[in-house]
C-alpha atoms as a PDB file:
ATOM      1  CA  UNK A   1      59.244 -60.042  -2.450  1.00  0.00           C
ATOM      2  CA  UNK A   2      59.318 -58.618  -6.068  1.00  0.00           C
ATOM      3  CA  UNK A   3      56.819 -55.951  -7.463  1.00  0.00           C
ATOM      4  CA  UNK A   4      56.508 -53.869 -10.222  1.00  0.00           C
ATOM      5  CA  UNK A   5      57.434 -49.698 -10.720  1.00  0.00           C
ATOM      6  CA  UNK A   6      54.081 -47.906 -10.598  1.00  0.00           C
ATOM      7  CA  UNK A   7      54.900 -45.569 -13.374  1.00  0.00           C
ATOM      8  CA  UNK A   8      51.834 -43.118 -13.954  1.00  0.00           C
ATOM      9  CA  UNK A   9      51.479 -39.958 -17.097  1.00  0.00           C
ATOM     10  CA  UNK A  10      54.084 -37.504 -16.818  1.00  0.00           C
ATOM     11  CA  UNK A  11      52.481 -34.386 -15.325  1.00  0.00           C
ATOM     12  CA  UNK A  12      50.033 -31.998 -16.889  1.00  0.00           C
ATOM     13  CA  UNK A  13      46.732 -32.684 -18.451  1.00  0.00           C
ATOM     14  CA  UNK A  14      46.467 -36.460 -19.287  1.00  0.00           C
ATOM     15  CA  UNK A  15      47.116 -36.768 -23.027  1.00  0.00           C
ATOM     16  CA  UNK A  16      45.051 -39.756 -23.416  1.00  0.00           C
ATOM     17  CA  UNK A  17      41.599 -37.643 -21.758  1.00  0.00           C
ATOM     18  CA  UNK A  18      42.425 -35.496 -24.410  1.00  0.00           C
ATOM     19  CA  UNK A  19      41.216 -37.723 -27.017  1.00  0.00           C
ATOM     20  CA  UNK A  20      39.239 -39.575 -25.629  1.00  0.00           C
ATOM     21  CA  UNK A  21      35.924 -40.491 -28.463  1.00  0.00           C
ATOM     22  CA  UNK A  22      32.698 -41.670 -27.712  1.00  0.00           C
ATOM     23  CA  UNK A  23      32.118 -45.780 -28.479  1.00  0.00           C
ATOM     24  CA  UNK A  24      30.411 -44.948 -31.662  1.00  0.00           C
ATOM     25  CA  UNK A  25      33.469 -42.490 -32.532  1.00  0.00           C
ATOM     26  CA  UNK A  26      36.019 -45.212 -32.163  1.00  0.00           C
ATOM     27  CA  UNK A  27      33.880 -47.444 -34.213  1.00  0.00           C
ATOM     28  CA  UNK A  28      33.581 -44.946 -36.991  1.00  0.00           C
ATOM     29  CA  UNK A  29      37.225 -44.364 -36.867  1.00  0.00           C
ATOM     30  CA  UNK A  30      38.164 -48.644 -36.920  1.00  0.00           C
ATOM     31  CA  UNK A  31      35.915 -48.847 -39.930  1.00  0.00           C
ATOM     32  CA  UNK A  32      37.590 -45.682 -41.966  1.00  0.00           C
ATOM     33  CA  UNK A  33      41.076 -47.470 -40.977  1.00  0.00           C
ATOM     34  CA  UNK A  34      39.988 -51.202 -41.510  1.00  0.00           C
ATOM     35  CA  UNK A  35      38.468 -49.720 -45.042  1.00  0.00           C
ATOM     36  CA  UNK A  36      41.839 -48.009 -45.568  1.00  0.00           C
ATOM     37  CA  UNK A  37      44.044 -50.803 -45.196  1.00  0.00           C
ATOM     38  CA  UNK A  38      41.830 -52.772 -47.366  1.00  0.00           C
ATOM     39  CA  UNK A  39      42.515 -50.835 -50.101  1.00  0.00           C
ATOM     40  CA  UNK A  40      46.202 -50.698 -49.516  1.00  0.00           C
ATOM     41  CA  UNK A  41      45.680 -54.542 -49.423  1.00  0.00           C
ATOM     42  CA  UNK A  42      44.179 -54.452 -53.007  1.00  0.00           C
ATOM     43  CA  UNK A  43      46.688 -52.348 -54.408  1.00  0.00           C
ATOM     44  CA  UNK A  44      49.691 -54.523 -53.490  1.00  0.00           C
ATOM     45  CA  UNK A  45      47.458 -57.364 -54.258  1.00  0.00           C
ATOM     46  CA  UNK A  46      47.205 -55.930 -58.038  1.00  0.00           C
ATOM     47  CA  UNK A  47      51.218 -55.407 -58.148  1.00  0.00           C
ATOM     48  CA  UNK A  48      51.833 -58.851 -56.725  1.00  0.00           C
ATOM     49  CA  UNK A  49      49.955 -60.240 -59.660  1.00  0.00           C
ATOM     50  CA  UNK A  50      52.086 -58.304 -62.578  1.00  0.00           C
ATOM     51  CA  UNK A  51      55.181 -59.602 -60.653  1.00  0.00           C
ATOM     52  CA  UNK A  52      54.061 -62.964 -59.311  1.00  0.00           C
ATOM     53  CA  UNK A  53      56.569 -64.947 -62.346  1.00  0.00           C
ATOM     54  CA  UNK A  54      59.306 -62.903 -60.876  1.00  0.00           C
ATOM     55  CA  UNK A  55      58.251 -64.038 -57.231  1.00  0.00           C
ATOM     56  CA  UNK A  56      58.282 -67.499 -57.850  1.00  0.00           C
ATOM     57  CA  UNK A  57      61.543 -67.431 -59.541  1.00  0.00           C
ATOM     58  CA  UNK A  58      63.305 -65.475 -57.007  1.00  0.00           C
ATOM     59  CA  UNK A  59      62.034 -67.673 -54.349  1.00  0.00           C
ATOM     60  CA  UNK A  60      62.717 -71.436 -56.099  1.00  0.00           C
ATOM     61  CA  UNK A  61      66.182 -69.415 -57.108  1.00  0.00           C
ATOM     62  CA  UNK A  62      68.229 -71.313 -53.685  1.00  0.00           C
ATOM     63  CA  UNK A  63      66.567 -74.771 -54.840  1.00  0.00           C
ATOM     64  CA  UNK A  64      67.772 -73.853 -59.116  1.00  0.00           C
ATOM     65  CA  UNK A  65      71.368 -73.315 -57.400  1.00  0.00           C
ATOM     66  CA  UNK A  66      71.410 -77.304 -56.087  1.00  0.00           C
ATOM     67  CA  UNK A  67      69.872 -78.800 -59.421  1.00  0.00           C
ATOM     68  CA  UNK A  68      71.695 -78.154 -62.207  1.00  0.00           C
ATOM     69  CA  UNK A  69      70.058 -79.952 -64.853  1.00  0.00           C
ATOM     70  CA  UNK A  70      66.751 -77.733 -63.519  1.00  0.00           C
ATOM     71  CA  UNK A  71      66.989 -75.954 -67.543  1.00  0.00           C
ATOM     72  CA  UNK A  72      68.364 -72.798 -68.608  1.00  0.00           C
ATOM     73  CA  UNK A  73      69.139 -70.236 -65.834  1.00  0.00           C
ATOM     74  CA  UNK A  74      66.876 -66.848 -65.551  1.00  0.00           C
ATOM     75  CA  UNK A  75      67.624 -63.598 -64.703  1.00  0.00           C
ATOM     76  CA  UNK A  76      66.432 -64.605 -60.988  1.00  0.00           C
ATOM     77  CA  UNK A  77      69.202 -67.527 -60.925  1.00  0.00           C
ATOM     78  CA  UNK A  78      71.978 -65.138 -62.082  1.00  0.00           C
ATOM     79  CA  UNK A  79      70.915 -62.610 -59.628  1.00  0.00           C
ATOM     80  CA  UNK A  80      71.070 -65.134 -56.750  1.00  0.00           C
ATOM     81  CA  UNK A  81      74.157 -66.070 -58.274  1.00  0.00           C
ATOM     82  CA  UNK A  82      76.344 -63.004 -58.077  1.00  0.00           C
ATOM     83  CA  UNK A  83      74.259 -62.183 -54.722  1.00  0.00           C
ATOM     84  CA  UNK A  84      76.166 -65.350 -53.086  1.00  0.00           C
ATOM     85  CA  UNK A  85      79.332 -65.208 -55.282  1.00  0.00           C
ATOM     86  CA  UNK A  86      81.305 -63.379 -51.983  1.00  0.00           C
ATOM     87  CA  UNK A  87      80.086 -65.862 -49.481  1.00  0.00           C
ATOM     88  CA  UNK A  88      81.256 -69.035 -52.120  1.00  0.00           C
ATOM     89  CA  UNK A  89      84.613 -67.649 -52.231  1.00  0.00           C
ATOM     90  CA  UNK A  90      84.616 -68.714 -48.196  1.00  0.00           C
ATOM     91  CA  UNK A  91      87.535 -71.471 -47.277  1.00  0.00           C
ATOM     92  CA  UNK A  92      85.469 -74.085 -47.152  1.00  0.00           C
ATOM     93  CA  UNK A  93      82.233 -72.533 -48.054  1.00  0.00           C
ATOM     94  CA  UNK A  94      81.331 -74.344 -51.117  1.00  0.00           C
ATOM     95  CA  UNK A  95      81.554 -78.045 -49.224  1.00  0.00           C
ATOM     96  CA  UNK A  96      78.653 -76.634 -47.439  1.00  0.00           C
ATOM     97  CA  UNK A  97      76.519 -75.076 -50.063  1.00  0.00           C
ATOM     98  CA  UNK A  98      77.063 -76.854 -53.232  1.00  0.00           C
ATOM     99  CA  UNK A  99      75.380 -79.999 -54.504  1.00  0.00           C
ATOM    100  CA  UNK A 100      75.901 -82.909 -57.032  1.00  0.00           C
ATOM    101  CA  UNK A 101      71.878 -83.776 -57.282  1.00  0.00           C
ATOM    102  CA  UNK A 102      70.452 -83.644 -60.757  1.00  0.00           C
ATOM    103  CA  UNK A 103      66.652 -82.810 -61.423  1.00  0.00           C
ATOM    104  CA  UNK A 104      64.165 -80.276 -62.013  1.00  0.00           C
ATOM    105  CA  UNK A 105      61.151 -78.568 -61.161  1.00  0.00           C
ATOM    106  CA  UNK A 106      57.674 -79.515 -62.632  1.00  0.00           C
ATOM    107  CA  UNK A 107      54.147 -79.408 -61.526  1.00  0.00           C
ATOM    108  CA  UNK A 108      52.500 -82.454 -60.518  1.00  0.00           C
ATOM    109  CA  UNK A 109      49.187 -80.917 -61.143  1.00  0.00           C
ATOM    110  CA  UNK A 110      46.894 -79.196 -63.339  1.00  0.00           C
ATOM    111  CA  UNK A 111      45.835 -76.493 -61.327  1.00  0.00           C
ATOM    112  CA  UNK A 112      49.161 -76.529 -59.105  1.00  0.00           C
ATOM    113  CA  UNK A 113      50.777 -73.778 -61.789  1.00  0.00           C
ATOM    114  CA  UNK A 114      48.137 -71.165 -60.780  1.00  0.00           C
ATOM    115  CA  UNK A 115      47.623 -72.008 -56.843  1.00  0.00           C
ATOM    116  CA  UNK A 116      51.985 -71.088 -57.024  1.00  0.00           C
ATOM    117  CA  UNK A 117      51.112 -67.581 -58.436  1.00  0.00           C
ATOM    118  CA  UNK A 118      48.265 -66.549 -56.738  1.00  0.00           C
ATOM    119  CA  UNK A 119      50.116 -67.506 -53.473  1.00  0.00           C
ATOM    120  CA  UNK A 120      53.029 -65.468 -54.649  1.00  0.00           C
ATOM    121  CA  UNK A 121      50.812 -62.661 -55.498  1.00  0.00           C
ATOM    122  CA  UNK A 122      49.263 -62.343 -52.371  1.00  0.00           C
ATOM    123  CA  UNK A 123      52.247 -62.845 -51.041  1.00  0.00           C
ATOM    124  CA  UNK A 124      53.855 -59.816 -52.599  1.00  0.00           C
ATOM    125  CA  UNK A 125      50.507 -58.070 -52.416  1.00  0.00           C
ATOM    126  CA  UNK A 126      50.343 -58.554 -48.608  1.00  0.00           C
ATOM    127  CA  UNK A 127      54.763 -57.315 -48.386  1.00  0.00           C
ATOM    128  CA  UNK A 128      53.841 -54.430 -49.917  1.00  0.00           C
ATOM    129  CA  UNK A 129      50.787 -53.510 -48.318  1.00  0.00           C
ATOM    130  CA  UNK A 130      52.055 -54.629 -44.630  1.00  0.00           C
ATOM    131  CA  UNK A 131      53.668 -50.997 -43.895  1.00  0.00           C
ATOM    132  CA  UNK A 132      50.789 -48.867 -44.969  1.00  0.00           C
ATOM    133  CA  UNK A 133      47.990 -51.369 -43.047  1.00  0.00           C
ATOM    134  CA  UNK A 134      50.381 -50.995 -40.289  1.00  0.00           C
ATOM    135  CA  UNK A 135      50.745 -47.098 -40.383  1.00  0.00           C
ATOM    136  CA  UNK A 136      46.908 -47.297 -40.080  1.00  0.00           C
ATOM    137  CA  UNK A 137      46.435 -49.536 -37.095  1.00  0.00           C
ATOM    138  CA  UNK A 138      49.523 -46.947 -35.638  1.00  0.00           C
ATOM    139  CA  UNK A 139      47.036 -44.087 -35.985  1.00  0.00           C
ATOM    140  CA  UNK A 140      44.104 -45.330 -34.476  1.00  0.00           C
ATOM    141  CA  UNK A 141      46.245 -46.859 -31.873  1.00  0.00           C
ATOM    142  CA  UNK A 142      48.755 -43.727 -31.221  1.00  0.00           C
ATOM    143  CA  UNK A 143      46.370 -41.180 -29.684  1.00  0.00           C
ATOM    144  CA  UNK A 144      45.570 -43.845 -26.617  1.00  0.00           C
ATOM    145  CA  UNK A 145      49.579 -44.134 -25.857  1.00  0.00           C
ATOM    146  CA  UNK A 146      51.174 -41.430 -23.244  1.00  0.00           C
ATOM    147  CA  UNK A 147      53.977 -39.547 -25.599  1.00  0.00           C
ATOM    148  CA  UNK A 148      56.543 -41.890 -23.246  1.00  0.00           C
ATOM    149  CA  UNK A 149      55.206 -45.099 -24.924  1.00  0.00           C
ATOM    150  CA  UNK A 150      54.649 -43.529 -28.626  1.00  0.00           C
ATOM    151  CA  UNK A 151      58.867 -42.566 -28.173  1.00  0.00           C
ATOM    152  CA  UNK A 152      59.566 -46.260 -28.140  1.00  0.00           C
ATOM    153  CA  UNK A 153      57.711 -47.524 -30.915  1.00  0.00           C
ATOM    154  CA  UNK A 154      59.890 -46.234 -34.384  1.00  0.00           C
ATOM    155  CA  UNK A 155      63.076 -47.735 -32.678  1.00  0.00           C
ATOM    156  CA  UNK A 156      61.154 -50.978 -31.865  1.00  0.00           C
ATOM    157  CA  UNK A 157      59.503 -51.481 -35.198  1.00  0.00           C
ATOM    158  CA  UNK A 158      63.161 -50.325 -36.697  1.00  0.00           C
ATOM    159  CA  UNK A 159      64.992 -53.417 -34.728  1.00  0.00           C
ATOM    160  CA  UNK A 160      61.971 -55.731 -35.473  1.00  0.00           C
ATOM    161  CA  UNK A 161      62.128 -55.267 -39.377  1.00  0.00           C
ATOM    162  CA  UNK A 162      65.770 -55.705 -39.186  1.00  0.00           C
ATOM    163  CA  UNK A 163      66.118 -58.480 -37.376  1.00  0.00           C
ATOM    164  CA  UNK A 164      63.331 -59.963 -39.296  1.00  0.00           C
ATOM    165  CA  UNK A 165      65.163 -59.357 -42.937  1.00  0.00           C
ATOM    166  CA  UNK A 166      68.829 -60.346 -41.033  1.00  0.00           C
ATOM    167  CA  UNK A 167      67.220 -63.747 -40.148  1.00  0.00           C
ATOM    168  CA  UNK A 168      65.121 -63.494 -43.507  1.00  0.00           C
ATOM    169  CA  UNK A 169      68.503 -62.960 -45.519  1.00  0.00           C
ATOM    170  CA  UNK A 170      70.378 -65.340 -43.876  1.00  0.00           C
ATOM    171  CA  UNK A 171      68.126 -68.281 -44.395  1.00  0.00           C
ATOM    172  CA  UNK A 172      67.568 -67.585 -48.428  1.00  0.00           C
ATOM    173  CA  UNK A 173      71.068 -67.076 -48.770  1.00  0.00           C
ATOM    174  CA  UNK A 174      72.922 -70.246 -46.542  1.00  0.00           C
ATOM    175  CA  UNK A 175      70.432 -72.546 -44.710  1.00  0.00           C
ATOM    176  CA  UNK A 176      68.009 -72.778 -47.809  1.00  0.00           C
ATOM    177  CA  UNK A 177      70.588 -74.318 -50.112  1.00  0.00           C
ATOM    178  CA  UNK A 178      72.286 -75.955 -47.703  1.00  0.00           C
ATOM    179  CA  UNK A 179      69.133 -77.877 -46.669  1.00  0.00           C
ATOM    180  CA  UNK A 180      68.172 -78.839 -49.991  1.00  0.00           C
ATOM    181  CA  UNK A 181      71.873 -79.564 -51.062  1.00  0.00           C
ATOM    182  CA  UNK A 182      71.524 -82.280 -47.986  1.00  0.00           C
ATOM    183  CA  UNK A 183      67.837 -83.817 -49.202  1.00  0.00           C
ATOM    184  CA  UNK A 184      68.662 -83.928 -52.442  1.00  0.00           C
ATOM    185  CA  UNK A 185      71.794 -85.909 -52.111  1.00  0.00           C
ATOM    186  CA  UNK A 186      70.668 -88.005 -49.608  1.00  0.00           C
ATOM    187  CA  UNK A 187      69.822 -90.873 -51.899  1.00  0.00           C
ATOM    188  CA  UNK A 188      71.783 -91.032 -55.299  1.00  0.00           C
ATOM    189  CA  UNK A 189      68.825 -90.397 -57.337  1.00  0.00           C
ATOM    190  CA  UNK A 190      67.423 -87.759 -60.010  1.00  0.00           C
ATOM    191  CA  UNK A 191      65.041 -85.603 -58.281  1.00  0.00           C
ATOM    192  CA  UNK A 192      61.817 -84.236 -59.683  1.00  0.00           C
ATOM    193  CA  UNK A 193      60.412 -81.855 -57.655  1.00  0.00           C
ATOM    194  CA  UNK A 194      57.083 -80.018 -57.273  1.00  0.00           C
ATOM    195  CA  UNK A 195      57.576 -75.851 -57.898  1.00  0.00           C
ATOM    196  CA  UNK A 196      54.461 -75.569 -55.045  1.00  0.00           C
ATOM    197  CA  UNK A 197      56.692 -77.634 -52.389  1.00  0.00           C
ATOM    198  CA  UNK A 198      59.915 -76.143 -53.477  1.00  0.00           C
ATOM    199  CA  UNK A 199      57.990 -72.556 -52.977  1.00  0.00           C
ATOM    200  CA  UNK A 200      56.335 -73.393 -49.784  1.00  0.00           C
ATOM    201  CA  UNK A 201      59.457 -75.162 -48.072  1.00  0.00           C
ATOM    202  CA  UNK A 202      61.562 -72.065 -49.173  1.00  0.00           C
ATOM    203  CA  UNK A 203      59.087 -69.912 -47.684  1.00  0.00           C
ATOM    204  CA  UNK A 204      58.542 -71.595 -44.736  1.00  0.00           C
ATOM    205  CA  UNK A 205      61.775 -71.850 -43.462  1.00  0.00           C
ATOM    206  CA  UNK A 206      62.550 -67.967 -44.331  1.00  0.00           C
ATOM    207  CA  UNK A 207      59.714 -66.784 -42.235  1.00  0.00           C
ATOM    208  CA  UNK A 208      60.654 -69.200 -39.285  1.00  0.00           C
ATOM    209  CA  UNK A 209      64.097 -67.980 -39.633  1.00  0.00           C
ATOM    210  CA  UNK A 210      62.982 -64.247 -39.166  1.00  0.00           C
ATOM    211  CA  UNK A 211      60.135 -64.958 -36.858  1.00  0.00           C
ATOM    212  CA  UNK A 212      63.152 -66.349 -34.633  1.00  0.00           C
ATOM    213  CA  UNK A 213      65.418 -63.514 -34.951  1.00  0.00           C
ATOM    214  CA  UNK A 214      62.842 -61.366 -32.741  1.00  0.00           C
ATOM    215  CA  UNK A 215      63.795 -62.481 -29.516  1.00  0.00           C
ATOM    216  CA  UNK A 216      65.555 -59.315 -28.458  1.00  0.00           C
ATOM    217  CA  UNK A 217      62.343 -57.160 -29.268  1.00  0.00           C
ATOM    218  CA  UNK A 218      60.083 -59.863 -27.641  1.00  0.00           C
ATOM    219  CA  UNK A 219      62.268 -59.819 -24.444  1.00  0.00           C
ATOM    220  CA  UNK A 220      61.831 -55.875 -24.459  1.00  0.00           C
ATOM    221  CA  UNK A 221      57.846 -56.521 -24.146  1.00  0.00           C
ATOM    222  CA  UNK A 222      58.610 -59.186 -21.617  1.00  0.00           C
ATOM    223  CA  UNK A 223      61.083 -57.017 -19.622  1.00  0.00           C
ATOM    224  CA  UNK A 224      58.911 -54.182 -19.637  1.00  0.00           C
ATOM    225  CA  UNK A 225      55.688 -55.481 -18.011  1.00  0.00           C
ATOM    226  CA  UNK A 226      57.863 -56.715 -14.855  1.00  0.00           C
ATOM    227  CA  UNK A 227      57.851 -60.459 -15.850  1.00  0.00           C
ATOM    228  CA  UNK A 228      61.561 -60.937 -16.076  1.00  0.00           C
ATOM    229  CA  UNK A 229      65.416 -59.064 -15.898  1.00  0.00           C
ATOM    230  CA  UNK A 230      68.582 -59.710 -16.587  1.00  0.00           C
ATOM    231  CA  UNK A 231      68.861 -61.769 -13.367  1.00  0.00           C
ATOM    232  CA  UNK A 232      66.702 -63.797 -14.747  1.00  0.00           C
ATOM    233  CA  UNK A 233      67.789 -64.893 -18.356  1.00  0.00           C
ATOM    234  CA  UNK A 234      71.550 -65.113 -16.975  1.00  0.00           C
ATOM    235  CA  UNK A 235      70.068 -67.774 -14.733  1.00  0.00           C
ATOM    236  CA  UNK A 236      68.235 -69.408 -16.891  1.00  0.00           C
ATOM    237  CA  UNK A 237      71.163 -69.342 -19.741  1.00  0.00           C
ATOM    238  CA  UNK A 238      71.421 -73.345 -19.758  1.00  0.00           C
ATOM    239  CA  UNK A 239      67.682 -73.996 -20.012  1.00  0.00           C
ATOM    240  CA  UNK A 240      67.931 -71.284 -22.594  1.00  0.00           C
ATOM    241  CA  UNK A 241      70.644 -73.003 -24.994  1.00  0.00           C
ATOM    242  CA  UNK A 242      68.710 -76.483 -24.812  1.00  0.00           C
ATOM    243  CA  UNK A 243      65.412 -74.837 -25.750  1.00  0.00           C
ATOM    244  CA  UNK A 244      67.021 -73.079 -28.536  1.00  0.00           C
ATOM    245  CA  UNK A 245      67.989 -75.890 -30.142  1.00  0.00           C
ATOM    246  CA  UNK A 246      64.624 -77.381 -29.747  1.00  0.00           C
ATOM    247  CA  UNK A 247      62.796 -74.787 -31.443  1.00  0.00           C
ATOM    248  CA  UNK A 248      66.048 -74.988 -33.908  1.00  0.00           C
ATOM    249  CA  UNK A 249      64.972 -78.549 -34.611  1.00  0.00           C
ATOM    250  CA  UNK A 250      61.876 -78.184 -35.297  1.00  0.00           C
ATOM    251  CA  UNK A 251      61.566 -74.774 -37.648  1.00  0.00           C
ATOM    252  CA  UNK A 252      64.298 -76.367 -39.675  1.00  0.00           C
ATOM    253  CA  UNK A 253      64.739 -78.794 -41.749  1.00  0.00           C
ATOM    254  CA  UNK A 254      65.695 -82.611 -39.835  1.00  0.00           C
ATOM    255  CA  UNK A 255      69.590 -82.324 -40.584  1.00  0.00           C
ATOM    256  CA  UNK A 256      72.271 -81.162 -38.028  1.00  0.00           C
ATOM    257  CA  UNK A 257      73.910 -78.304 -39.627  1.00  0.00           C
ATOM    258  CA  UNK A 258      71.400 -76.146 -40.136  1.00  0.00           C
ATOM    259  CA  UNK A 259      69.895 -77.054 -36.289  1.00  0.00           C
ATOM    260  CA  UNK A 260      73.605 -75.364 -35.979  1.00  0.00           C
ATOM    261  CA  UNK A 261      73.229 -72.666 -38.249  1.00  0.00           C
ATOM    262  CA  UNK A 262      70.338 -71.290 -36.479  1.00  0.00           C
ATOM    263  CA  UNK A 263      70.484 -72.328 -33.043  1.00  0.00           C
ATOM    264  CA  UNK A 264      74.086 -70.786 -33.308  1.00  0.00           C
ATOM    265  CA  UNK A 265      73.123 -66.779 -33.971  1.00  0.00           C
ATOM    266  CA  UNK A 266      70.237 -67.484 -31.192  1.00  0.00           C
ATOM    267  CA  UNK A 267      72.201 -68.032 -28.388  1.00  0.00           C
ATOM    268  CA  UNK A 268      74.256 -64.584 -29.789  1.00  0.00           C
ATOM    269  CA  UNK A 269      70.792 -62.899 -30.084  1.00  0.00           C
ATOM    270  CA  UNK A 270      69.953 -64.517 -26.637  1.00  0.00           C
ATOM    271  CA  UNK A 271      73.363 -62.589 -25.007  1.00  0.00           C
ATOM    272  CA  UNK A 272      71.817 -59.238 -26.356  1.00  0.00           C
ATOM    273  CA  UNK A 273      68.637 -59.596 -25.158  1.00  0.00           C
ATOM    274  CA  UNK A 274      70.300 -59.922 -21.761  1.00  0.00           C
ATOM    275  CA  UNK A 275      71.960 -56.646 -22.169  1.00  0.00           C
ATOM    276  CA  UNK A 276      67.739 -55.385 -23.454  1.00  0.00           C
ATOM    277  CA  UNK A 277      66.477 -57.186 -20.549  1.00  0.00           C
ATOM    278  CA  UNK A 278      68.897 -54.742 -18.140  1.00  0.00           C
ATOM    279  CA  UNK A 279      68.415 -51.573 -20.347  1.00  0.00           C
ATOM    280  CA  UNK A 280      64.408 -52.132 -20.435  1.00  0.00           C
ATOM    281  CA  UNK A 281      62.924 -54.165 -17.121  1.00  0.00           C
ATOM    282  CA  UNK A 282      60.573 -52.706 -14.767  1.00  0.00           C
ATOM    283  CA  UNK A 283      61.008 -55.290 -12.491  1.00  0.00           C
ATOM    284  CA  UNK A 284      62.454 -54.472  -8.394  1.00  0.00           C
ATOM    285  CA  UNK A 285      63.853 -57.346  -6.798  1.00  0.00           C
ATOM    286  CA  UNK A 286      63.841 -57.035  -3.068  1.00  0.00           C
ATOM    287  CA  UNK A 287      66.954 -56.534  -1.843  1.00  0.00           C
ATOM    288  CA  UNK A 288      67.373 -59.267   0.835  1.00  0.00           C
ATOM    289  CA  UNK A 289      66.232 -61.854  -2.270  1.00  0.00           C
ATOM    290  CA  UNK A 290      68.379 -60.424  -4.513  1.00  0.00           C
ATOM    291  CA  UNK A 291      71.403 -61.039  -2.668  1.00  0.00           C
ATOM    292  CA  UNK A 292      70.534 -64.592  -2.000  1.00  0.00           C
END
């Protein structure tokens, strides 16, 4: 039979009775927070819209590095340039990343110029503003936590945005070039590409890539409501590889390698969220079962 640890408040007065608000209290306090992340909101949105040109190029600067003939270089292209200079000089590295395709960007639209920089500005806008709205939603949250759950979450929110710019980085950097090198020179012909698809696919598969790159912090959650253990996700390790490489397939773009290139550093990321899963669970096996 398994069952959970009944952990309680550590002893004393109950810290959470000690601030607890009337309904109408909380309410006033949600509205002061939701009004002060708004704000925050509008302030990155009016940076994101000075810097939106910079944005775009920095983003469409992976797709530039595969089409050559895409016009004169910016200071975004030679910044992405000497950024991925050490990881060219690789054995072998440049087979992977560079490309013979020949093209440009272009709009195919009238209106398509100023959908791509209001994205990107809200886009910056909302990057910007995302630690301050989240500062507020900690403070209305934090006085309802025991002071043994408000320890854990700076270390959590540390690993999240790291993993998050690791998987981030790595995706701008190798699996975005290397995915367009493959389109692009999958049928010998000049390519003329839309800036709003180039912008969206680049996005797209960065965010996937660091969205994925949270499984140790998701298995924390997971481990610490009692749902699973290390038991568990050692057993489970074969199941574990082939659904990797189904989510793999279908965040990334429909070509082997980088399928490879991400389902690779899961399974890694999947080893160390055993080792969270043993730190972290709250989960008793009984011991008759667990010998079995």
């Amino acid at each position: 039979m398994i069952r959970r640890e009944e952990q309680g408040p550590e002893a004393g007065p109950d810290e959470v009775e000690e601030h607890r608000m009337p309904l109408l209290e909380h309410l006033r306090e949600l509205r002061n927070r939701v009004i002060y992340g708004l704000i925050f909101v509008g302030v990155g949105l009016i940076l994101g819209m000075v810097v939106a040109k910079d944005v775009i190029d920095f983003t469409v600067a992976p797709v530039k590095q595969v089409l050559p003939g895409s016009g004169d270089p910016n200071e975004m292209d030679l910044l992405y340039a000497r950024l991925t200079e050490p990881l060219m000089r690789l054995p072998g590295w440049e087979y992977l990343i560079t490309s013979q395709a020949k093209g440009d960007l272009v709009l195919h639209g009238s209106l398509e110029g100023v959908w791509v920089w209001l994205r990107a500005a809200f886009l910056f806008g909302g990057l910007v503003a995302l630690p301050f709205v989240a500062w507020q939603a900690w403070a209305f949250v934090a006085p309802g936590l025991y002071k043994t759950e408000r320890r854990v979450v700076l270390p959590l929110t540390v690993a999240s945005t790291f993993l998050f710019l690791l998987g981030s980085a790595f995706a701008y950097f190798v699996i975005v070039p290397m995915a367009f090198g493959f389109f692009l020179n999958f049928l010998d012909l000049e390519n003329v590409i839309s800036i709003e698809d180039a912008s969206n696919t680049v996005v797209r598969i960065v965010v996937a890539f660091g969205l994925c790159y949270q499984l140790p912090v998701a298995v924390w959650f997971v481990a610490r409501i009692g749902l699973i253990d290390h038991w568990d996700m050692i057993k489970g390790f074969r199941y574990a590889i082939v659904g990797i490489f189904i989510i793999a397939a279908l965040v990334t773009p429909p070509d082997v390698i980088t399928q490879f290139f991400l389902g690779v550093p899961l399974i890694g990321l999947y080893g160390v969220s055993i080792v969270v899963a043993w730190m972290s669970t709250t989960k008793v096996r009984d011991p008759e079962l667990a010998e079995a």
